[in-house]
Protein backbone atom coordinates (compact mmCIF):
# COMPACT_ATOMS: atom_id res chain seq x y z
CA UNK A 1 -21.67 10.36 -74.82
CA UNK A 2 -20.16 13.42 -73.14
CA UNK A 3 -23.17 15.22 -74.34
CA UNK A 4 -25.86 13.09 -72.91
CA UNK A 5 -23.60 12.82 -69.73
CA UNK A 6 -23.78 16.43 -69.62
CA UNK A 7 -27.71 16.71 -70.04
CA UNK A 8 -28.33 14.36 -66.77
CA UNK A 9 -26.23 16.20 -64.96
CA UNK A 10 -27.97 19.42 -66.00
CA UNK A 11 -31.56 17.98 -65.33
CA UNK A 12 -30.24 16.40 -62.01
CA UNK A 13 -28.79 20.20 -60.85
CA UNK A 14 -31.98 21.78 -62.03
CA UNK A 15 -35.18 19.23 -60.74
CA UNK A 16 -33.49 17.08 -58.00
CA UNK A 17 -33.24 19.40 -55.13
CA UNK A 18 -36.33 20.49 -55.80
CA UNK A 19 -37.46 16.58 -55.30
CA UNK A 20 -35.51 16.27 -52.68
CA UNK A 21 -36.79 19.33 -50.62
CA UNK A 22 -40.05 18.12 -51.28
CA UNK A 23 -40.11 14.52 -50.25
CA UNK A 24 -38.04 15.60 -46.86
CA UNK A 25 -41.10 18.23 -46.04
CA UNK A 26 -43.71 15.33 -46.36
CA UNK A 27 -41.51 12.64 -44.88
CA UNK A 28 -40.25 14.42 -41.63
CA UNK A 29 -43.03 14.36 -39.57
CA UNK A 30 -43.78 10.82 -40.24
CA UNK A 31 -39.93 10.34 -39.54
CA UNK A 32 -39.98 12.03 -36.30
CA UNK A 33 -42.60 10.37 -34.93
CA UNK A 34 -41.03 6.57 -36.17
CA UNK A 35 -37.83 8.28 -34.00
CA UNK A 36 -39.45 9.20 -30.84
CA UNK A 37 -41.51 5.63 -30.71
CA UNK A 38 -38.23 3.81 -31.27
CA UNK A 39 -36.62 6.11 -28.50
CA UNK A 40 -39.41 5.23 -25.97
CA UNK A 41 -39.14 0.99 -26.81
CA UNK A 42 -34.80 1.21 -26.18
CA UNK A 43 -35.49 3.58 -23.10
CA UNK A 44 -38.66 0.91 -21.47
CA UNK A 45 -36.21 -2.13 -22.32
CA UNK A 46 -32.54 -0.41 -21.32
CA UNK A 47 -29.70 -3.05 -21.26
CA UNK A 48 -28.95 -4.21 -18.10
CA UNK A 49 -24.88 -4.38 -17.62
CA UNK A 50 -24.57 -6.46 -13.80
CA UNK A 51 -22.14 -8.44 -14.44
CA UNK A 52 -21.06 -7.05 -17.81
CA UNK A 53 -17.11 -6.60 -19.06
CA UNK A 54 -16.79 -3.14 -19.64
CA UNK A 55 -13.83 -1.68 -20.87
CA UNK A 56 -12.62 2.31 -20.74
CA UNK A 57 -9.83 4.00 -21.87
CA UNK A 58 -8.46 7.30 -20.72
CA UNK A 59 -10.05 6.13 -17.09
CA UNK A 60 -7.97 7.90 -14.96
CA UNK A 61 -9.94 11.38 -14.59
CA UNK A 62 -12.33 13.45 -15.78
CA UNK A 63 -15.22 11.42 -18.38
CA UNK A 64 -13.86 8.26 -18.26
CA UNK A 65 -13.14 8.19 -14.20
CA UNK A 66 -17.23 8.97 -13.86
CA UNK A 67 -17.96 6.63 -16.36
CA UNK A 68 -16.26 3.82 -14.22
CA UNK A 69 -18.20 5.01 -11.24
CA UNK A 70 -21.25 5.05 -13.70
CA UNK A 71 -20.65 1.79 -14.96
CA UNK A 72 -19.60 0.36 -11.15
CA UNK A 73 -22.95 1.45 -9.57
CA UNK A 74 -24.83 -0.89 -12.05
CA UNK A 75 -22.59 -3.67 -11.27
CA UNK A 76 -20.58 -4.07 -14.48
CA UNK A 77 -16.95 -5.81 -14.16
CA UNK A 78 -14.45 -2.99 -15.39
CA UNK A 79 -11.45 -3.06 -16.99
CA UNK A 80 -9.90 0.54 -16.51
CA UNK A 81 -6.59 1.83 -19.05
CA UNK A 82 -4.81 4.52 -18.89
CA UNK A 83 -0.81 5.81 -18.60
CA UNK A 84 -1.01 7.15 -15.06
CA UNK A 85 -0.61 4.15 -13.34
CA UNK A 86 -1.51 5.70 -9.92
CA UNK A 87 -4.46 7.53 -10.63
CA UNK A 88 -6.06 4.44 -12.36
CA UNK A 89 -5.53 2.18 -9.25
CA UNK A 90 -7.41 4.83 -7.09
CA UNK A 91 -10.41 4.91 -9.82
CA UNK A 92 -10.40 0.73 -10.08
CA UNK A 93 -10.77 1.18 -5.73
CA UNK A 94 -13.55 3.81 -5.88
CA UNK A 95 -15.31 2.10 -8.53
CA UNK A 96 -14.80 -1.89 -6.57
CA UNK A 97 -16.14 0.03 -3.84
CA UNK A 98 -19.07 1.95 -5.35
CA UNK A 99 -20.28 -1.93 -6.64
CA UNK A 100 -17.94 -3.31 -9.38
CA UNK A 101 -18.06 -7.05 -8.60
CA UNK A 102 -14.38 -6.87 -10.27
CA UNK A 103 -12.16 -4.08 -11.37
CA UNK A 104 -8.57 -4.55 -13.52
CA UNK A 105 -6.35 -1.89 -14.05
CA UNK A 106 -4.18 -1.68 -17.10
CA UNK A 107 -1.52 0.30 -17.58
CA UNK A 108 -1.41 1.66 -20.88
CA UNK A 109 -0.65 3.99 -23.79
CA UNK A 110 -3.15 3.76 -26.57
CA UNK A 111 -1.34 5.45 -29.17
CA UNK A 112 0.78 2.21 -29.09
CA UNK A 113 -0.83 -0.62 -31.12
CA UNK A 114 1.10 -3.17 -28.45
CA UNK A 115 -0.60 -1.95 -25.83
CA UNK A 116 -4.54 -1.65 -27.14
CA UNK A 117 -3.59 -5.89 -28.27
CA UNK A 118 -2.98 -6.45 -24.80
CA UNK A 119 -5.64 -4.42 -23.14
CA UNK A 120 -8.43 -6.40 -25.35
CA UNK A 121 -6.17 -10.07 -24.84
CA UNK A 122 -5.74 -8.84 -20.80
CA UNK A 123 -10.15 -9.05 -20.87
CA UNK A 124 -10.76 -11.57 -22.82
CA UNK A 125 -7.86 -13.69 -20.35
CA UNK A 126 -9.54 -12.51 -17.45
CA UNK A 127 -13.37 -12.48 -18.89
CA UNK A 128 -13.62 -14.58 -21.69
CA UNK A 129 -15.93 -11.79 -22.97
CA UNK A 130 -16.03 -8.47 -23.63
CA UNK A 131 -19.59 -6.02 -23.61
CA UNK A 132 -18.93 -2.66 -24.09
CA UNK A 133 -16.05 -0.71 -25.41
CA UNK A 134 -15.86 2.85 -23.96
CA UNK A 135 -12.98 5.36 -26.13
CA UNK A 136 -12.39 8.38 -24.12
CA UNK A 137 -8.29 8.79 -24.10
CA UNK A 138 -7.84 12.13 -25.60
CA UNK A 139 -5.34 15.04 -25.49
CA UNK A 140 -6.14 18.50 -26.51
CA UNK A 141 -3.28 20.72 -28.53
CA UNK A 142 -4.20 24.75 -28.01
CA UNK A 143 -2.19 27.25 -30.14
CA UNK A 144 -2.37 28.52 -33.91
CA UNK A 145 -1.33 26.05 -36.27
CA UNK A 146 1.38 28.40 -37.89
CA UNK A 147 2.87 28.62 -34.25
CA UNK A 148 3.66 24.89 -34.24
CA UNK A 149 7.63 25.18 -35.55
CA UNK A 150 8.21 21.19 -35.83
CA UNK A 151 5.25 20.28 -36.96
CA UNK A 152 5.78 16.56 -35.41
CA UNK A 153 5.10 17.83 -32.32
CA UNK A 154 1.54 17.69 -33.09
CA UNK A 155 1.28 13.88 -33.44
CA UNK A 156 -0.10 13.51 -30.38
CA UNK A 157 -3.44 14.61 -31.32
CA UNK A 158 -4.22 12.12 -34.36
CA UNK A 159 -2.09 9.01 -31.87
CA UNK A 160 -3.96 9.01 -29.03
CA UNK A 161 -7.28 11.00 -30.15
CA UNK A 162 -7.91 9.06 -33.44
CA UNK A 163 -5.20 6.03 -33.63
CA UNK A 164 -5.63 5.17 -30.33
CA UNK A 165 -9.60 4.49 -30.75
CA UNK A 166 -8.87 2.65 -34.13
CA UNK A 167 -6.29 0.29 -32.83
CA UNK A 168 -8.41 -0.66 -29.67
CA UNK A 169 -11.63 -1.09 -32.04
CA UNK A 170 -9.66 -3.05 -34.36
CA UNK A 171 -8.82 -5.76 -31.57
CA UNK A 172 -12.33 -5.55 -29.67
CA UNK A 173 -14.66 -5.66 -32.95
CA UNK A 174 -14.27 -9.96 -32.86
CA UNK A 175 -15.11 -10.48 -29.12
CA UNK A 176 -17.77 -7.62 -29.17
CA UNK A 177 -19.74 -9.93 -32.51
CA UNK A 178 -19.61 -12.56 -30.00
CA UNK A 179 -21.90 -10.54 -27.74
CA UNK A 180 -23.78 -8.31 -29.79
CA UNK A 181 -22.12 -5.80 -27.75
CA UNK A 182 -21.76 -1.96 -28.20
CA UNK A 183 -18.85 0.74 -28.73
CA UNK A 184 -19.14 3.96 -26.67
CA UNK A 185 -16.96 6.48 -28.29
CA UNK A 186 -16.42 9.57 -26.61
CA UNK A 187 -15.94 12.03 -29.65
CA UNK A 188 -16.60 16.47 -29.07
CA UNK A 189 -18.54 18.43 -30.52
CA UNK A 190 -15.60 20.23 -31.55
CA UNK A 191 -15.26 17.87 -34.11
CA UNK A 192 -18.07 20.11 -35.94
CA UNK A 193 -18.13 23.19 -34.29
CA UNK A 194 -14.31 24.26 -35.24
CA UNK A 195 -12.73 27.01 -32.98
CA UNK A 196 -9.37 28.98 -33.42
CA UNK A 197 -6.32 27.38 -31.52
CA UNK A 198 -7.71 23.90 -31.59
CA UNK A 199 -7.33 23.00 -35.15
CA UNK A 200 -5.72 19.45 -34.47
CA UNK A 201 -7.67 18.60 -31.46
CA UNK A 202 -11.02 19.43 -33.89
CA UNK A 203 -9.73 17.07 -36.69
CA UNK A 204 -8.88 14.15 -34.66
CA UNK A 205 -12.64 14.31 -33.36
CA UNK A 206 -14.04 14.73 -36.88
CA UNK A 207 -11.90 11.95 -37.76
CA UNK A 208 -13.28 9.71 -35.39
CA UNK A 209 -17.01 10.66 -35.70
CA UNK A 210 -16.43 9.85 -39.40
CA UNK A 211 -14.19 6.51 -38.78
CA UNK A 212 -17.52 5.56 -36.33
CA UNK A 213 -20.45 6.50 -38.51
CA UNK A 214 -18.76 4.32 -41.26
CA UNK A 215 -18.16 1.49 -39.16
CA UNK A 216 -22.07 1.48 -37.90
CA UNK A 217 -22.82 1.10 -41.90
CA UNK A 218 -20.15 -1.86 -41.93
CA UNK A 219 -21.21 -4.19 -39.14
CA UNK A 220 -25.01 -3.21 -39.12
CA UNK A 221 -26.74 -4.68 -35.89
CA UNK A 222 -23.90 -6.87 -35.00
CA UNK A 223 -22.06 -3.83 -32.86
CA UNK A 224 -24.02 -1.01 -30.94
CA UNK A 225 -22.33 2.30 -31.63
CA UNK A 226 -22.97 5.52 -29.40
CA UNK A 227 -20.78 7.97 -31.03
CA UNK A 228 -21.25 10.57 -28.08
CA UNK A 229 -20.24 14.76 -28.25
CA UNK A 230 -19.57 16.57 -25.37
CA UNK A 231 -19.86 19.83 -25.32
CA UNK A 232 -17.36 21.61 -21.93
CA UNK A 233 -17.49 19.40 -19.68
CA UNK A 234 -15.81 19.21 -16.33
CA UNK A 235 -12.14 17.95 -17.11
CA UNK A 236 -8.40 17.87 -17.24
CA UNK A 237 -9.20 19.92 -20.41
CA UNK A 238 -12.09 22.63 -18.60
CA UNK A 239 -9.19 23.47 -16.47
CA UNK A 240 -6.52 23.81 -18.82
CA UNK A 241 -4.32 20.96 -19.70
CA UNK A 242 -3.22 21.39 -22.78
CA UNK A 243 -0.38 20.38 -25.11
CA UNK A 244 2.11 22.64 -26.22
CA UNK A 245 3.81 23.79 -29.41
CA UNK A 246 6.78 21.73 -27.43
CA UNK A 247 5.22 18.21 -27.38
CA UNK A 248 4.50 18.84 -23.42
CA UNK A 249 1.18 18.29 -21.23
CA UNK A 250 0.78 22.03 -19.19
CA UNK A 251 -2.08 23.53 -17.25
CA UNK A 252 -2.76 26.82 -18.57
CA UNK A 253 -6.05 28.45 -17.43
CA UNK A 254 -5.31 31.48 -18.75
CA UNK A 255 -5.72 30.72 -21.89
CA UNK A 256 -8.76 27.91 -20.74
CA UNK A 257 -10.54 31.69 -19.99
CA UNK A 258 -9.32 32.74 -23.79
CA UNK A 259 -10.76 29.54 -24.98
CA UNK A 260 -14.11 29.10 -23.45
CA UNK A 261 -15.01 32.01 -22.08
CA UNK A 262 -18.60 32.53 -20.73
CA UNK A 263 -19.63 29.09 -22.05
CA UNK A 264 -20.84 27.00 -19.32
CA UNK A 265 -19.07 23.86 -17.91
CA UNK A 266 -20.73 20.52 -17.54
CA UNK A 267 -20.54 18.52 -14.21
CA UNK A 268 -18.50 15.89 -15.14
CA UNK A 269 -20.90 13.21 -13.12
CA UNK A 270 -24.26 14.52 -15.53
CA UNK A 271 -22.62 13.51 -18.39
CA UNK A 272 -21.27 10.34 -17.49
CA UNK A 273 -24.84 9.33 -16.12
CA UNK A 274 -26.54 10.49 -19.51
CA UNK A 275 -23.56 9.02 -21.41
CA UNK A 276 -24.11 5.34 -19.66
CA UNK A 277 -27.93 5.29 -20.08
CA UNK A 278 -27.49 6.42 -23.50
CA UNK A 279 -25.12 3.51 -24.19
CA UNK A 280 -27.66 1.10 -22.11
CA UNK A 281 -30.49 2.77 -24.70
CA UNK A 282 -28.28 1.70 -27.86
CA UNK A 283 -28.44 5.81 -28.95
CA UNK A 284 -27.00 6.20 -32.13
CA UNK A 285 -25.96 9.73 -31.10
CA UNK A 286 -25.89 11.43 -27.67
CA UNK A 287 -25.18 15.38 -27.00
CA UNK A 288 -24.03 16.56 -23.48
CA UNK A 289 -25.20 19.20 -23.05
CA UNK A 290 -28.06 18.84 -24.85
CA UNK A 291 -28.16 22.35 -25.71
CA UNK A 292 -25.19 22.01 -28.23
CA UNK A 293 -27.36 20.27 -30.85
CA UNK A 294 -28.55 24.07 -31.05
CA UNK A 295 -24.87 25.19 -32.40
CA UNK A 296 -24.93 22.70 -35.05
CA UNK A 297 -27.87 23.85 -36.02
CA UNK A 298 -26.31 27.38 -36.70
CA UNK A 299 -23.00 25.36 -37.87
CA UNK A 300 -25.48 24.00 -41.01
CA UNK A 301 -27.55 26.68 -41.69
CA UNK A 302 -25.15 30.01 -41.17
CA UNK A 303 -21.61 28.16 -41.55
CA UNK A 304 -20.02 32.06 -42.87
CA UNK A 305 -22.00 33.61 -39.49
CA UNK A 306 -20.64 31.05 -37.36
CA UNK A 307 -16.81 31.33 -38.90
CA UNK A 308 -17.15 35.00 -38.64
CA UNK A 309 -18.21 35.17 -35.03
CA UNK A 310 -16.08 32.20 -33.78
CA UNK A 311 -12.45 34.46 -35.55
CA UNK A 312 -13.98 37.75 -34.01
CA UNK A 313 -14.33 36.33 -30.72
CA UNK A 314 -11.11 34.33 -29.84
CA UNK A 315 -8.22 35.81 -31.79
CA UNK A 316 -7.40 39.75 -30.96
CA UNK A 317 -6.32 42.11 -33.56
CA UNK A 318 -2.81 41.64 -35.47
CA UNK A 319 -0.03 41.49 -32.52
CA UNK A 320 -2.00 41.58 -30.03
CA UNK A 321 -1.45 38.62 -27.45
CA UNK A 322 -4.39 36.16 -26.59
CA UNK A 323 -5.39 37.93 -23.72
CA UNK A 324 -6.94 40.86 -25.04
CA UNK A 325 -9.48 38.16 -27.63
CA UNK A 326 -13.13 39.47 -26.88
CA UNK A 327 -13.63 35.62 -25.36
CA UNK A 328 -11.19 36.86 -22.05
CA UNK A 329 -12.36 40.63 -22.06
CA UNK A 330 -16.14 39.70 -21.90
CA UNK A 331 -14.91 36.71 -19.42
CA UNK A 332 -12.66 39.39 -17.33
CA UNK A 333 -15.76 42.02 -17.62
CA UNK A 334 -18.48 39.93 -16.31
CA UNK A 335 -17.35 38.18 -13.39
CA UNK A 336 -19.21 35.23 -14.91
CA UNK A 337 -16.26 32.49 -14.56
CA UNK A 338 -17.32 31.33 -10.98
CA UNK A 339 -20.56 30.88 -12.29
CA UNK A 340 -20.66 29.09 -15.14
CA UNK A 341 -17.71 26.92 -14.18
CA UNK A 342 -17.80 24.56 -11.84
CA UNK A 343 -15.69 25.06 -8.62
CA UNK A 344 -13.10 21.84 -9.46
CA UNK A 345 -12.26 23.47 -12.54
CA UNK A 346 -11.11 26.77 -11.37
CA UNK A 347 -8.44 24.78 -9.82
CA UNK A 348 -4.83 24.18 -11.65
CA UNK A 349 -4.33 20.60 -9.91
CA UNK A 350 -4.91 17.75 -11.42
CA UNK A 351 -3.46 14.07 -11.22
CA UNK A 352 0.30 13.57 -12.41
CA UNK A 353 0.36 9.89 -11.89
């Protein structure tokens, strides 16, 4: 038996990739074309979401505060969470006044199982329904792992990033059946393209485009699911909050320049508008900036290149602090930060409740 078990194997190592290669040259094309058809039928008959229960976590800045003004200009009824309970009642006003027939805010943490419960019972009490389900709450650790001395301190990341879209999904999934509705989930391209400093804040995303992708092959057509990766985009992150090896939410745009360097920074109001008429298409996969896809790409087909380039250019030589990483001497060199950054981002404020 071991034998025989042995000689498949061998004649599957040797002929099937060979197969495979083969059949994926002739079926491509035919593919691609099937693809852009489909793409042109969702985009001619978009959802329409007037009147719609929407629901968005993390809505008190950045993504999630355009994507309730997104969301309000086509007339859905929002239901806005977040843990800054001030910031959120300003969004719920901008967004009642930009056309939201209704707007709830709810004050919560999503890392706490409690609170996602009663976010989902607080719309289906107020709604009886519930369309789509935006996840956006994120926080974004930035050192080297081996800094991190209690490693607890960390738990943040996987809590809020991963846990918190699980535990919200988990209570939505029944009430979304009910509608056929769809789940927006606002992942990063960093959960593929991995970069020094942001190990955690990389594995929480994978995590979640994995937990997603799965959960599309689970409920089939019954639930939508957009599994969305930004790229920079204007943010509470693009201009530097960050958590510490402490456990503690800082602004540090010093190390924002180490981090991103001369990579531009997305408007925050072009993604939310390609991120809501993605959703409205019923995307399986959206990219903002498009012009990421061309990273992963590289992150496939050179993986040692990419690794090699992405340690040369953000960590310095042996003691030698961040600062002096190629990412912040090409930065400092050419001038290029007021540029490729938009102006809200070059500014340290942002909301603190």
């Amino acid at each position: 038996m071991e034998f025989v078990l042995g000689l498949i194997h061998k004649i599957l190592d040797t002929y099937l990739p060979h197969m495979a290669t083969t059949a994926l040259i002739h079926f491509m094309p035919l593919y691609l074309f099937l693809k852009f058809l489909h793409f042109i039928f969702r985009s001619l008959f978009s959802e329409n979401v007037a009147g719609k229960v929407v629901v968005i976590t993390g809505a008190s800045s950045g993504i999630g505060e355009h994507l309730a003004y997104e969301y309000a200009k086509k007339g859905a009824r929002l239901v806005l969470a977040a843990r800054r309970r001030q910031s959120l009642e300003q969004v719920a006003d901008m967004a009642y006044w930009l056309g939201a027939p209704d707007v709830i805010p709810v004050h919560a943490d999503v890392s706490k199982v409690e609170d996602c419960q009663r976010l989902i019972e607080e719309v289906i009490n107020n709604f009886g329904r519930l369309d789509h389900l935006v996840i956006n709450a994120a926080v974004t650790p930035l050192y080297m792992f081996e800094d991190l001395i209690e490693v607890t301190n960390a738990a943040p990341a996987m809590d809020i990033n991963f846990w918190g879209a699980v535990y919200t999904t988990h209570f939505a999934i029944p009430h979304l059946k009910e509608t056929r509705g769809k789940i927006i989930a606002i992942t990063s391209s960093a959960g593929y393209l991995n970069a020094a400093r942001i190990s955690l804040y990389c594995a929480s995303k994978a995590a979640m485009v994995s937990f997603f992708e799965t959960l599309r092959v689970e409920l089939g057509t019954q639930i939508g699911i957009t599994i969305v990766t930004p790229g920079l985009v204007e943010s509470e992150l693009t201009k530097g909050k960050f958590l510490t090896t402490e456990g503690k939410l800082e602004v540090n745009q010093v190390m924002r320049d180490v981090e991103m360097s001369v990579t531009p920074i997305l408007p925050v109001e072009k993604c939310a508008r390609s991120i809501v008429r993605s959703a409205c298409r019923g995307d399986n996969y959206l990219t903002e900036p498009a012009w990421f896809k061309t990273l992963f790409y590289y992150r496939i087909f050179f993986p040692e290149l990419v690794e090699w380039f992405q340690r040369w250019f953000l960590i310095p030589g042996q003691g030698r602090p961040p600062t002096e990483a190629p990412s912040k001497v090409i930065l400092d060199l050419t001038g290029l930060q007021e540029y490729v950054y938009p102006a809200p981002v070059l500014s340290p404020h942002i909301k603190v409740d």
